[in-house]
N, C-alpha and C. Protein backbone atom coordinates (compact mmCIF):
# COMPACT_ATOMS: atom_id res chain seq x y z
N UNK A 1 4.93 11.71 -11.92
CA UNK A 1 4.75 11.55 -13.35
C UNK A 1 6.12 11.49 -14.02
N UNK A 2 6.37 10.87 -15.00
CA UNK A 2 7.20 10.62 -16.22
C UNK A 2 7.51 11.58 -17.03
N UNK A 3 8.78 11.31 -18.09
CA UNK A 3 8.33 12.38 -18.87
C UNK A 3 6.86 12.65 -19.71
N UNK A 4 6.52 11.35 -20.13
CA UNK A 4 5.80 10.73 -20.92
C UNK A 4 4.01 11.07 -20.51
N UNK A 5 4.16 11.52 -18.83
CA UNK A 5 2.85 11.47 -18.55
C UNK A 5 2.00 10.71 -17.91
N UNK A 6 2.82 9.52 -17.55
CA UNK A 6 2.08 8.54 -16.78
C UNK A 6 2.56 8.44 -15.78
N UNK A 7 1.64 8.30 -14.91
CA UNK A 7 1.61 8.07 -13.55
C UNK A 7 2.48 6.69 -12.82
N UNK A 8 3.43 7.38 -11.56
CA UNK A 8 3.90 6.40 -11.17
C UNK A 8 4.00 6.26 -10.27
N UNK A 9 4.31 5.14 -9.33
CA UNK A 9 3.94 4.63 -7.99
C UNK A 9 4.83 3.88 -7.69
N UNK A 10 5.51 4.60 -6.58
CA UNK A 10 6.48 4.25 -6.09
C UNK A 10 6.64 2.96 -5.10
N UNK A 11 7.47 1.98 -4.97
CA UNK A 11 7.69 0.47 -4.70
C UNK A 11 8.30 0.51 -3.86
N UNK A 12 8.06 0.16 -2.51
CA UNK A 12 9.38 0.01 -1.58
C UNK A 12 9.25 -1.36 -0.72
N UNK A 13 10.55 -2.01 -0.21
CA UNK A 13 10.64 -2.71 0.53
C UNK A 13 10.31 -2.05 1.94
N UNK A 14 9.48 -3.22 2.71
CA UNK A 14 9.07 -3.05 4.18
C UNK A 14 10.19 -1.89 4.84
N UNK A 15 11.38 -1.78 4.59
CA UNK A 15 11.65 -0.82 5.48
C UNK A 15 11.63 0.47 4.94
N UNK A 16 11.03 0.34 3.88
CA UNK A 16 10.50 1.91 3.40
C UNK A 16 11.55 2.34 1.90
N UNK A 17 12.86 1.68 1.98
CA UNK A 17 13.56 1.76 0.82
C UNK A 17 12.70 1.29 -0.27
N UNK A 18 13.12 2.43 -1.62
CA UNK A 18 12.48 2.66 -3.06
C UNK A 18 13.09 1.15 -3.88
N UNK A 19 12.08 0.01 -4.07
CA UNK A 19 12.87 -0.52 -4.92
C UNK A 19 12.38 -1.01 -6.33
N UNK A 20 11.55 0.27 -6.86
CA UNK A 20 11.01 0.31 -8.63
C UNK A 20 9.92 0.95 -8.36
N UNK A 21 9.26 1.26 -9.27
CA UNK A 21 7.99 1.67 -9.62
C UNK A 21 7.08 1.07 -10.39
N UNK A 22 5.94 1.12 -10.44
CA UNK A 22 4.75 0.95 -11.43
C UNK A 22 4.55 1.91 -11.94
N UNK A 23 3.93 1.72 -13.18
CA UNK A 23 3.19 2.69 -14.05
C UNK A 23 1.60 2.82 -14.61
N UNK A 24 1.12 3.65 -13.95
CA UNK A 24 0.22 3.55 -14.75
C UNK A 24 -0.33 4.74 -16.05
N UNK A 25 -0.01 3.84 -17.14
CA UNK A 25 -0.46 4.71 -18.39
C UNK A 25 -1.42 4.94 -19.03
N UNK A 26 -2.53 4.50 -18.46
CA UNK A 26 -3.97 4.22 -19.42
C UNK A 26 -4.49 4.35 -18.50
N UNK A 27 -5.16 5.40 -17.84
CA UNK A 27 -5.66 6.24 -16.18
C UNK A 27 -7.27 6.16 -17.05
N UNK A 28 -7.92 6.44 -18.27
CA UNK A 28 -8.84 6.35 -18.95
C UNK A 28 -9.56 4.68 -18.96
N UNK A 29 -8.49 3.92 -18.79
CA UNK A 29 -8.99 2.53 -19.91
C UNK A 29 -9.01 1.64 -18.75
N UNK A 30 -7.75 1.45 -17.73
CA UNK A 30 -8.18 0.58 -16.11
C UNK A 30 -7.21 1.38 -15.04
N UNK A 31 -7.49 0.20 -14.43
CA UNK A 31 -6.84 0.98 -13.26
C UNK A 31 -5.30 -0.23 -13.54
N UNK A 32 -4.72 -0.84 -13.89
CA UNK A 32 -3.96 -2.45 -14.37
C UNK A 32 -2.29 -0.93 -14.32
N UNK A 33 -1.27 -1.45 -13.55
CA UNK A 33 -0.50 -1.15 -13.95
C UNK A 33 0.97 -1.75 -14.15
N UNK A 34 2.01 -1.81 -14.96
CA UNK A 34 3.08 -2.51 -14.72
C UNK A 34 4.03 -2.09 -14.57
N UNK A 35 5.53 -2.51 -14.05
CA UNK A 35 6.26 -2.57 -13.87
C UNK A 35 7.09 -1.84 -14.68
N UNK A 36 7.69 -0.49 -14.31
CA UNK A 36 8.37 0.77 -14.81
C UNK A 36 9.70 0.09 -15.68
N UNK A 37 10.26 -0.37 -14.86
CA UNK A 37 11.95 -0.61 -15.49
C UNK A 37 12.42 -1.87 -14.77
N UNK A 38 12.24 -2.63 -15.94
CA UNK A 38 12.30 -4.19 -15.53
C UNK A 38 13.61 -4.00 -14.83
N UNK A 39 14.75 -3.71 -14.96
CA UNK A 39 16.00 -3.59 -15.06
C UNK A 39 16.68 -3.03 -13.30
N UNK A 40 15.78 -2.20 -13.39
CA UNK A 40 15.78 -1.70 -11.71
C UNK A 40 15.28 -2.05 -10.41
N UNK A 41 13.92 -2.78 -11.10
CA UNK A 41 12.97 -3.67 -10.08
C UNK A 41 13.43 -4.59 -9.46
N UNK A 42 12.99 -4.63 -8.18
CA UNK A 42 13.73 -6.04 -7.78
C UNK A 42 12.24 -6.62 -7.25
N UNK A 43 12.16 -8.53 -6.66
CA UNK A 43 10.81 -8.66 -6.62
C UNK A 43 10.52 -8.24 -4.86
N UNK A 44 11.51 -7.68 -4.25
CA UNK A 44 10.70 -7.58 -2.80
C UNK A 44 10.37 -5.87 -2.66
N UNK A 45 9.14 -5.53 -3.50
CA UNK A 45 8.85 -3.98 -3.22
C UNK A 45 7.30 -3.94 -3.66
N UNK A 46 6.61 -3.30 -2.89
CA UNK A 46 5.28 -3.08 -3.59
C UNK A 46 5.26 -2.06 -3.10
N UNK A 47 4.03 -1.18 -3.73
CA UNK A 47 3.12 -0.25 -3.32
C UNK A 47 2.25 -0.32 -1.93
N UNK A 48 2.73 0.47 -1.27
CA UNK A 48 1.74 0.48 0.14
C UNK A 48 1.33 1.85 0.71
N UNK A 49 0.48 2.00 1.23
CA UNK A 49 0.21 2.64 1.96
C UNK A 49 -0.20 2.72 3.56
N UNK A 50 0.31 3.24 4.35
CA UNK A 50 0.09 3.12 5.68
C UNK A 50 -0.67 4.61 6.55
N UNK A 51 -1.72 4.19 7.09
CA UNK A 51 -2.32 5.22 7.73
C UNK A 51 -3.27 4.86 9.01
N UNK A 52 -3.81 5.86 9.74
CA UNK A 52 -4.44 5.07 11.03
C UNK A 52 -3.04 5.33 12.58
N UNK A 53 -3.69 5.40 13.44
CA UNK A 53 -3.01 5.48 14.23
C UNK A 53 -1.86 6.39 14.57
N UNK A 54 -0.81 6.11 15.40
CA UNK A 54 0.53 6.96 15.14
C UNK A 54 1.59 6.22 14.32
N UNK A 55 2.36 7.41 13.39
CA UNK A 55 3.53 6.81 12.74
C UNK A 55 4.39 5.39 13.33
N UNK A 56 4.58 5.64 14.71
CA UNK A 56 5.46 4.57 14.96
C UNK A 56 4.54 3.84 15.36
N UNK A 57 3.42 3.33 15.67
CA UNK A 57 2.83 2.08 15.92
C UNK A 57 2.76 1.14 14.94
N UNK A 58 2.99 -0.18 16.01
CA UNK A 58 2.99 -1.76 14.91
C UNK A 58 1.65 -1.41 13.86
N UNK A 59 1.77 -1.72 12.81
CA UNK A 59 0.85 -1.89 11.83
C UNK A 59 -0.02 -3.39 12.95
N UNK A 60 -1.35 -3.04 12.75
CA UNK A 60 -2.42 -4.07 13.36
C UNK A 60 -3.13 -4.71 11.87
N UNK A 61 -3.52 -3.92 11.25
CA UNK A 61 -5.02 -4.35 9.94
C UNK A 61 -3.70 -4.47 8.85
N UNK A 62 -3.98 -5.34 8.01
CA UNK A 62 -3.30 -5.17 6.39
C UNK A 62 -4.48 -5.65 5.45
N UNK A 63 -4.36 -4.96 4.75
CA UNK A 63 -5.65 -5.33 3.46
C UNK A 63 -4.94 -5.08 2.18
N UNK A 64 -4.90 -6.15 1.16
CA UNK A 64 -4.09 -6.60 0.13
C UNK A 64 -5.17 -6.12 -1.27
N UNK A 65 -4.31 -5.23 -1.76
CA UNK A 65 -5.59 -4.71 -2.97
C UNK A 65 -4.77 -5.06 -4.22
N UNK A 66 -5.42 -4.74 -5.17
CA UNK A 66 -5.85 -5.13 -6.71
C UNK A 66 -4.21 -4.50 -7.37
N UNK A 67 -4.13 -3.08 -7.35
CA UNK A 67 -3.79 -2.06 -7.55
C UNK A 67 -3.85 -1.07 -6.98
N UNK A 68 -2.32 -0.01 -7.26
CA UNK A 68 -2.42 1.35 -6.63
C UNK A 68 -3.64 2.02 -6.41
N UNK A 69 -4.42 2.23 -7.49
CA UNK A 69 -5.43 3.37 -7.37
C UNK A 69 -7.10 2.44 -6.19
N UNK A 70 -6.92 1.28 -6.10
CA UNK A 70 -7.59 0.36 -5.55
C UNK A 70 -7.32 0.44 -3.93
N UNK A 71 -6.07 0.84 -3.78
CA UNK A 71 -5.11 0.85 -2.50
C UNK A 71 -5.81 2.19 -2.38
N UNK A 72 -5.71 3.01 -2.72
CA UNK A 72 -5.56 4.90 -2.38
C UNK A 72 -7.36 4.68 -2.26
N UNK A 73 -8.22 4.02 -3.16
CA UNK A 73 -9.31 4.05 -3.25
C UNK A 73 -10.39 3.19 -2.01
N UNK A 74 -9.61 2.46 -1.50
CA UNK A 74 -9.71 1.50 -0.59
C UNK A 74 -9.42 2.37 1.10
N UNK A 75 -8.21 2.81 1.23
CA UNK A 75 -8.48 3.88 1.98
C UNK A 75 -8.86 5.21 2.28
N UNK A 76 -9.20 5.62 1.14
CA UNK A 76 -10.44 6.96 1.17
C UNK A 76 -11.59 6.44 1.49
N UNK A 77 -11.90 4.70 1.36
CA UNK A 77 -13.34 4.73 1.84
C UNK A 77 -13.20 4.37 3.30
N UNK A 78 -12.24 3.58 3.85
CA UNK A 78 -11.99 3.60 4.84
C UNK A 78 -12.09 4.76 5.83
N UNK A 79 -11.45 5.47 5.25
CA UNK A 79 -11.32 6.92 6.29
C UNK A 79 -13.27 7.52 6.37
N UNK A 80 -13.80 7.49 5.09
CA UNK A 80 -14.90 7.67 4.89
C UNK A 80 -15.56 7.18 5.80
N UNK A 81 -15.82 5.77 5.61
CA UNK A 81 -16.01 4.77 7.11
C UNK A 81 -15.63 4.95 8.45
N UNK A 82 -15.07 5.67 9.16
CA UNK A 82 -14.15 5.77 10.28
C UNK A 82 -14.24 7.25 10.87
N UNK A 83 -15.39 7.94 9.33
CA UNK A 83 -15.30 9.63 9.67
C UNK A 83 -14.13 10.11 10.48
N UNK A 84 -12.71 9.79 9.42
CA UNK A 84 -11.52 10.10 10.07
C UNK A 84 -10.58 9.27 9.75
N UNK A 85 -9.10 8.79 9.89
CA UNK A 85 -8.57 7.95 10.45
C UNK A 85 -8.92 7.12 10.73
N UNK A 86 -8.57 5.47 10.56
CA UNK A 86 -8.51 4.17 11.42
C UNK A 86 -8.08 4.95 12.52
N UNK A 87 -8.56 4.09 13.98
CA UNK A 87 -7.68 4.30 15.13
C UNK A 87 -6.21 3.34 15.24
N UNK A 88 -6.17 2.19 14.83
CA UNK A 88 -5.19 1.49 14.27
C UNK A 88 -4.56 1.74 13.15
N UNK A 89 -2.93 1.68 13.50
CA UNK A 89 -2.43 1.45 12.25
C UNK A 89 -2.72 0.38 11.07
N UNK A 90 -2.75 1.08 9.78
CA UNK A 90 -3.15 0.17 9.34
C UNK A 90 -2.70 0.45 7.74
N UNK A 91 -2.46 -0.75 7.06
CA UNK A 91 -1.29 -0.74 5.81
C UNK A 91 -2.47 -1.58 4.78
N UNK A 92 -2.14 -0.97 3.66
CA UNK A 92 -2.61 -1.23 2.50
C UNK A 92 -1.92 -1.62 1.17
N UNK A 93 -1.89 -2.95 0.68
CA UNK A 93 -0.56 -3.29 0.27
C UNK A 93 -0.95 -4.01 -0.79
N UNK A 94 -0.23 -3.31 -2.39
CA UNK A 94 -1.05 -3.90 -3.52
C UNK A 94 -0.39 -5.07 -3.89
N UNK A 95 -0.76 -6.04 -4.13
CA UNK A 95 -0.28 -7.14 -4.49
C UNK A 95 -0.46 -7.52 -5.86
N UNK A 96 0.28 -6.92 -6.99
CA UNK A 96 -0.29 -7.24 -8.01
C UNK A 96 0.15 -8.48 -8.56
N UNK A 97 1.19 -9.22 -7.93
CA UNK A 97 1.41 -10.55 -8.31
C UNK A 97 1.65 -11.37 -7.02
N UNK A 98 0.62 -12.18 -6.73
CA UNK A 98 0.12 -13.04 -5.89
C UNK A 98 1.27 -14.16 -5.05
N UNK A 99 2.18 -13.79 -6.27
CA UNK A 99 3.61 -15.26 -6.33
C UNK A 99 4.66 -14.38 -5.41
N UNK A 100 4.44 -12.49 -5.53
CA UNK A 100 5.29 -11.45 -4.53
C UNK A 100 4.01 -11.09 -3.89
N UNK A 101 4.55 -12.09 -2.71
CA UNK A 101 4.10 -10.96 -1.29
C UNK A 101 5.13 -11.16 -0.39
N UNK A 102 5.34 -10.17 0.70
CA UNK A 102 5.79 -10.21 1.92
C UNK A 102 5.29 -11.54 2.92
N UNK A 103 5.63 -13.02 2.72
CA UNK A 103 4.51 -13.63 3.31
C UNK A 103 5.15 -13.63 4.72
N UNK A 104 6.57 -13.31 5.22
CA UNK A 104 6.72 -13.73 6.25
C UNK A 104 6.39 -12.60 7.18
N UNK A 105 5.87 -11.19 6.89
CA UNK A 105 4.98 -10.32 7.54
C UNK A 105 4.22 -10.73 7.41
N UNK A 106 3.15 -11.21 6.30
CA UNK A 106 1.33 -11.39 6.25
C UNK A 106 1.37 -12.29 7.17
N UNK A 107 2.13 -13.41 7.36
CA UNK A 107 1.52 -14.36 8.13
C UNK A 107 1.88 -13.86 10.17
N UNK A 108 2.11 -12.86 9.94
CA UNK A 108 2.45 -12.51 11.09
C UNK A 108 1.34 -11.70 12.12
N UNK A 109 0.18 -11.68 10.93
CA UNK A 109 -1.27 -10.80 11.68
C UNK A 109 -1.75 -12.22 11.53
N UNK A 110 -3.19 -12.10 12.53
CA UNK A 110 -4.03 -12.93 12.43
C UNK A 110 -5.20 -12.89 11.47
N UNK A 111 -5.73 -11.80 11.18
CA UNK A 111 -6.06 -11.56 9.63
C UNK A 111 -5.79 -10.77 8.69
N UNK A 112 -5.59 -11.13 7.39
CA UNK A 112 -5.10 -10.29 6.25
C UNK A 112 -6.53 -9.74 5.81
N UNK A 113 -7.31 -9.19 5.36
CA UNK A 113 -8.13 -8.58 4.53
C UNK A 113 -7.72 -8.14 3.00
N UNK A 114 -8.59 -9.73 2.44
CA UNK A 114 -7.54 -9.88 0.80
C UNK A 114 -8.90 -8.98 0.35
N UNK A 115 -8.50 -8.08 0.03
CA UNK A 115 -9.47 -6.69 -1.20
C UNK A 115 -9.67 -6.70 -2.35
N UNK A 116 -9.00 -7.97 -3.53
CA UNK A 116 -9.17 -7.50 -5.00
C UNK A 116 -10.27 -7.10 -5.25
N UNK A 117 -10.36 -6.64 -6.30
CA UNK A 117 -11.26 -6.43 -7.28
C UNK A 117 -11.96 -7.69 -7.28
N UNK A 118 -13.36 -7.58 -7.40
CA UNK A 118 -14.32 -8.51 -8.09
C UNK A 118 -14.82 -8.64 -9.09
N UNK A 119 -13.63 -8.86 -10.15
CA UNK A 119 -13.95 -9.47 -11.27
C UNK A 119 -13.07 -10.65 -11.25
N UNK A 120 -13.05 -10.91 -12.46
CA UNK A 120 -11.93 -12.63 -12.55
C UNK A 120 -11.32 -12.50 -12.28
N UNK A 121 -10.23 -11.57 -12.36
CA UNK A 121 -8.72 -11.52 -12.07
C UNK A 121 -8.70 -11.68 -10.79
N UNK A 122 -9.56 -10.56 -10.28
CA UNK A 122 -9.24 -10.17 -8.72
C UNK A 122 -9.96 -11.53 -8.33
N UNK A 123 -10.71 -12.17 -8.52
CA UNK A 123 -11.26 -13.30 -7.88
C UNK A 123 -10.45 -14.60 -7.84
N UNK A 124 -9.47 -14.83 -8.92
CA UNK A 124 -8.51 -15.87 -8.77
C UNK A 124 -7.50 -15.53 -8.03
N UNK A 125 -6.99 -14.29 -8.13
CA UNK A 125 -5.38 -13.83 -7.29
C UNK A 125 -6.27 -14.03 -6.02
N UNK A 126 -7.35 -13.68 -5.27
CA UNK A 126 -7.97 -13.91 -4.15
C UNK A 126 -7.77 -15.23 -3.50
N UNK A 127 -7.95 -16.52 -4.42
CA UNK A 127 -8.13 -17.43 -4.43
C UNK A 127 -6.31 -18.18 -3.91
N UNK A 128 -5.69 -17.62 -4.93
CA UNK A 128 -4.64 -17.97 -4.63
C UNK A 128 -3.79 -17.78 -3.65
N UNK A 129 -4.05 -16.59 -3.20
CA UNK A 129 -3.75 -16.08 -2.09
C UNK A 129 -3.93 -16.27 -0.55
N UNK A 130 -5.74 -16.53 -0.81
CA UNK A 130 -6.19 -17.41 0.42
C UNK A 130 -5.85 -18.91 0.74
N UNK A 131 -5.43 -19.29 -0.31
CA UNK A 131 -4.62 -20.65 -0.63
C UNK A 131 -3.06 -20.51 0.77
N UNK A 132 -2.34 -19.35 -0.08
CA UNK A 132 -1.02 -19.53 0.93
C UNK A 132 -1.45 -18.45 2.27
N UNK A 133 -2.37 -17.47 2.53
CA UNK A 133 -2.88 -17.02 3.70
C UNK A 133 -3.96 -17.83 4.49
N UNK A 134 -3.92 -18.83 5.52
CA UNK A 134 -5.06 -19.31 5.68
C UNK A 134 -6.04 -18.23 7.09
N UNK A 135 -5.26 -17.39 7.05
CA UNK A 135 -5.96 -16.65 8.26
C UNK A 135 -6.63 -15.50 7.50
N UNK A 136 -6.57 -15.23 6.25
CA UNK A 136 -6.82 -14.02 5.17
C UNK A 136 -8.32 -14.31 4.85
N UNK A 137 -9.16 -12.98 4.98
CA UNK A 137 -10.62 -12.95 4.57
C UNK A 137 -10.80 -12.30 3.80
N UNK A 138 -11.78 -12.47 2.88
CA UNK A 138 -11.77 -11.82 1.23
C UNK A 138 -12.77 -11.03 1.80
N UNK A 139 -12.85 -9.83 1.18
CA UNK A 139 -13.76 -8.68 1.28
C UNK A 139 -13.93 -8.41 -0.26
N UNK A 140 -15.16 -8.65 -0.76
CA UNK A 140 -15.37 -8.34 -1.97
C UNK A 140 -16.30 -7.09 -1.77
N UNK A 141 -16.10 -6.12 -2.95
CA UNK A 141 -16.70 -5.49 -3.49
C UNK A 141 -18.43 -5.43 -4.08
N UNK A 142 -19.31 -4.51 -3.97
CA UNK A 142 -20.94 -4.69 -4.86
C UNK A 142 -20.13 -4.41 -5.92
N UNK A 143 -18.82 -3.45 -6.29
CA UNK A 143 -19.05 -2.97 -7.56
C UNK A 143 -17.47 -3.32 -8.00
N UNK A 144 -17.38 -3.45 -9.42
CA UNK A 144 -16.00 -4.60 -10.01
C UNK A 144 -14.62 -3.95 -9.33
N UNK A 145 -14.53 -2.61 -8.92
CA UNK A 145 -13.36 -2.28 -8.24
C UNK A 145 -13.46 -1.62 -6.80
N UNK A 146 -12.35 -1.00 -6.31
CA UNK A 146 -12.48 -0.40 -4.88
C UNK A 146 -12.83 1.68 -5.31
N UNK A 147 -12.45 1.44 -6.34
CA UNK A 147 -12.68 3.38 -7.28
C UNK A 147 -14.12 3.01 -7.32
N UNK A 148 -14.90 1.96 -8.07
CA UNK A 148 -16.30 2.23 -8.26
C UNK A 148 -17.07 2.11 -6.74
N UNK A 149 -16.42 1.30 -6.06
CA UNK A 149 -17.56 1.15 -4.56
C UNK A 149 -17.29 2.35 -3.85
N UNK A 150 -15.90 3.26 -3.68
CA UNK A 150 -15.66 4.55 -3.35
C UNK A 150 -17.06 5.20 -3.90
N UNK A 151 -16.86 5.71 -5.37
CA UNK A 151 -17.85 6.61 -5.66
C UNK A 151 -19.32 6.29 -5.22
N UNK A 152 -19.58 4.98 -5.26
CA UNK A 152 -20.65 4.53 -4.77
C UNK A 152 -21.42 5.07 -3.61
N UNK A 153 -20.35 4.99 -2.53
CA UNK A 153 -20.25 4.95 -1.34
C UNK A 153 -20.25 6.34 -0.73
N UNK A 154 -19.47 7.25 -1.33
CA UNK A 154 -19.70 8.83 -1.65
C UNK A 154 -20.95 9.32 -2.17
N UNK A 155 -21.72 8.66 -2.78
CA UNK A 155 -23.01 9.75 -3.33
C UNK A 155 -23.57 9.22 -2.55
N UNK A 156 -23.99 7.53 -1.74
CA UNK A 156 -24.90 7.37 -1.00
C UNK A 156 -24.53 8.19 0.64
N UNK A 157 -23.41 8.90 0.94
CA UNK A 157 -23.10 9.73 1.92
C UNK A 157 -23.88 11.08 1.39
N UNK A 158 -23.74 11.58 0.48
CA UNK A 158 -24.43 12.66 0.02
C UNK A 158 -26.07 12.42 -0.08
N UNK A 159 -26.32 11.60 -0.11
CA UNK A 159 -27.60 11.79 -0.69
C UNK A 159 -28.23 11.07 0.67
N UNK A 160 -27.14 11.05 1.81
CA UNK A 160 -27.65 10.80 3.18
C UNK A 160 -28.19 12.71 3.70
N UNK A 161 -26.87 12.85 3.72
CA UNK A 161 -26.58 14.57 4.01
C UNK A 161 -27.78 15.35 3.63
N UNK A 162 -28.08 15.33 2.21
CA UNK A 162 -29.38 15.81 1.61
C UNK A 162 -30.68 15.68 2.76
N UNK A 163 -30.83 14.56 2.46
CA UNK A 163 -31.74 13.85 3.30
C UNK A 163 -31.96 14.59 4.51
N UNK A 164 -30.96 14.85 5.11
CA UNK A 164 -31.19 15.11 6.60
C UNK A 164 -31.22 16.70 6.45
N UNK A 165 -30.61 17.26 5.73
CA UNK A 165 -30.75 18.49 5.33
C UNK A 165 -32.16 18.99 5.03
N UNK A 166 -32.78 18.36 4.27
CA UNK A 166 -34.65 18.61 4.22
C UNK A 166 -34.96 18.20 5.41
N UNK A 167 -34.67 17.53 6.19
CA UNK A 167 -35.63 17.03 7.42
C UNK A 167 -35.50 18.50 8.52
N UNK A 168 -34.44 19.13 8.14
CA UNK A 168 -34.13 19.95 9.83
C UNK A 168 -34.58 21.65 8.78
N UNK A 169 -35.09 21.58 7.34
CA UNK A 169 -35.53 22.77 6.92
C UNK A 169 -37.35 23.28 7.47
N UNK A 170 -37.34 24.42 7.67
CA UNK A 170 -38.47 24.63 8.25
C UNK A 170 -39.61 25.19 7.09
């Protein structure tokens, strides 16, 4: 956090060096965040996350999301999915401008897993993207972000649990 209170998310180039942040200030209104300090940013850094597997293994899966909280939200359902860890490494990498990506890593897996959001936005940056990825498969969402199909996806786990919970009561 800022002085100010808003949330920030740290940017690094592939070898892990910090190079800007995002902000997000309106945690109430979307999940949309921009660019901390024009001044410091440079364009080869995004938000990623990497998990699955061991630290030093090649990244195998990359899945290209909307936004930070889409990224973090995207692999909590994952792990959810996986009851655990991916067994593969595997990187989660927000792309909030379609024109910056890493393309000479993306094109280096055989599939990308493009994640936006399914609404317009996320449906054109998808578009565009699958344009310069031709090995990249869109995974859309039932619900307009990767935070709403999380929660989604969480109560229908609970209300599995329940379920089975009355079945084994005597």
């Amino acid at each position: 956090m800022d002085e100010q209170r808003n949330i920030l998310f740290i940017k690094r180039d592939l070898d892990g060096e910090k190079t800007g942040a995002l902000i997000w200030s309106k945690p109430r209104q979307n999940h949309r965040t921009v660019e901390y300090d024009q001044n410091t940013s440079t364009p080869y850094g995004w938000f990623y996350l990497r998990l699955g597997g061991q630290p030093t293994d090649k990244v195998e899966n990359v899945f290209l999301c909307s936004t930070p909280i889409d990224a973090m939200s995207a692999a909590t359902y994952l792990i959810s999915s996986c009851k655990g860890l991916p067994p593969t490494r595997t990187m989660l990498i927000v792309a909030d401008d379609p024109n910056n990506l890493p393309m000479e890593f993306l094109k280096s897996f055989n599939r990308v897993v493009v994640a936006f959001n399914n609404d317009e936005q996320g449906n054109n940056a998808a578009s565009a993207v699958l344009e310069l990825l031709p090995q990249g498969k869109r995974l859309k969402t039932h619900n307009p972000d990767w935070s709403q199909e999380l929660e989604a996806h969480l109560r229908e786990e609970q209300q599995k649990l329940r379920q089975q919970d009355r079945g084994f009561s005597l």
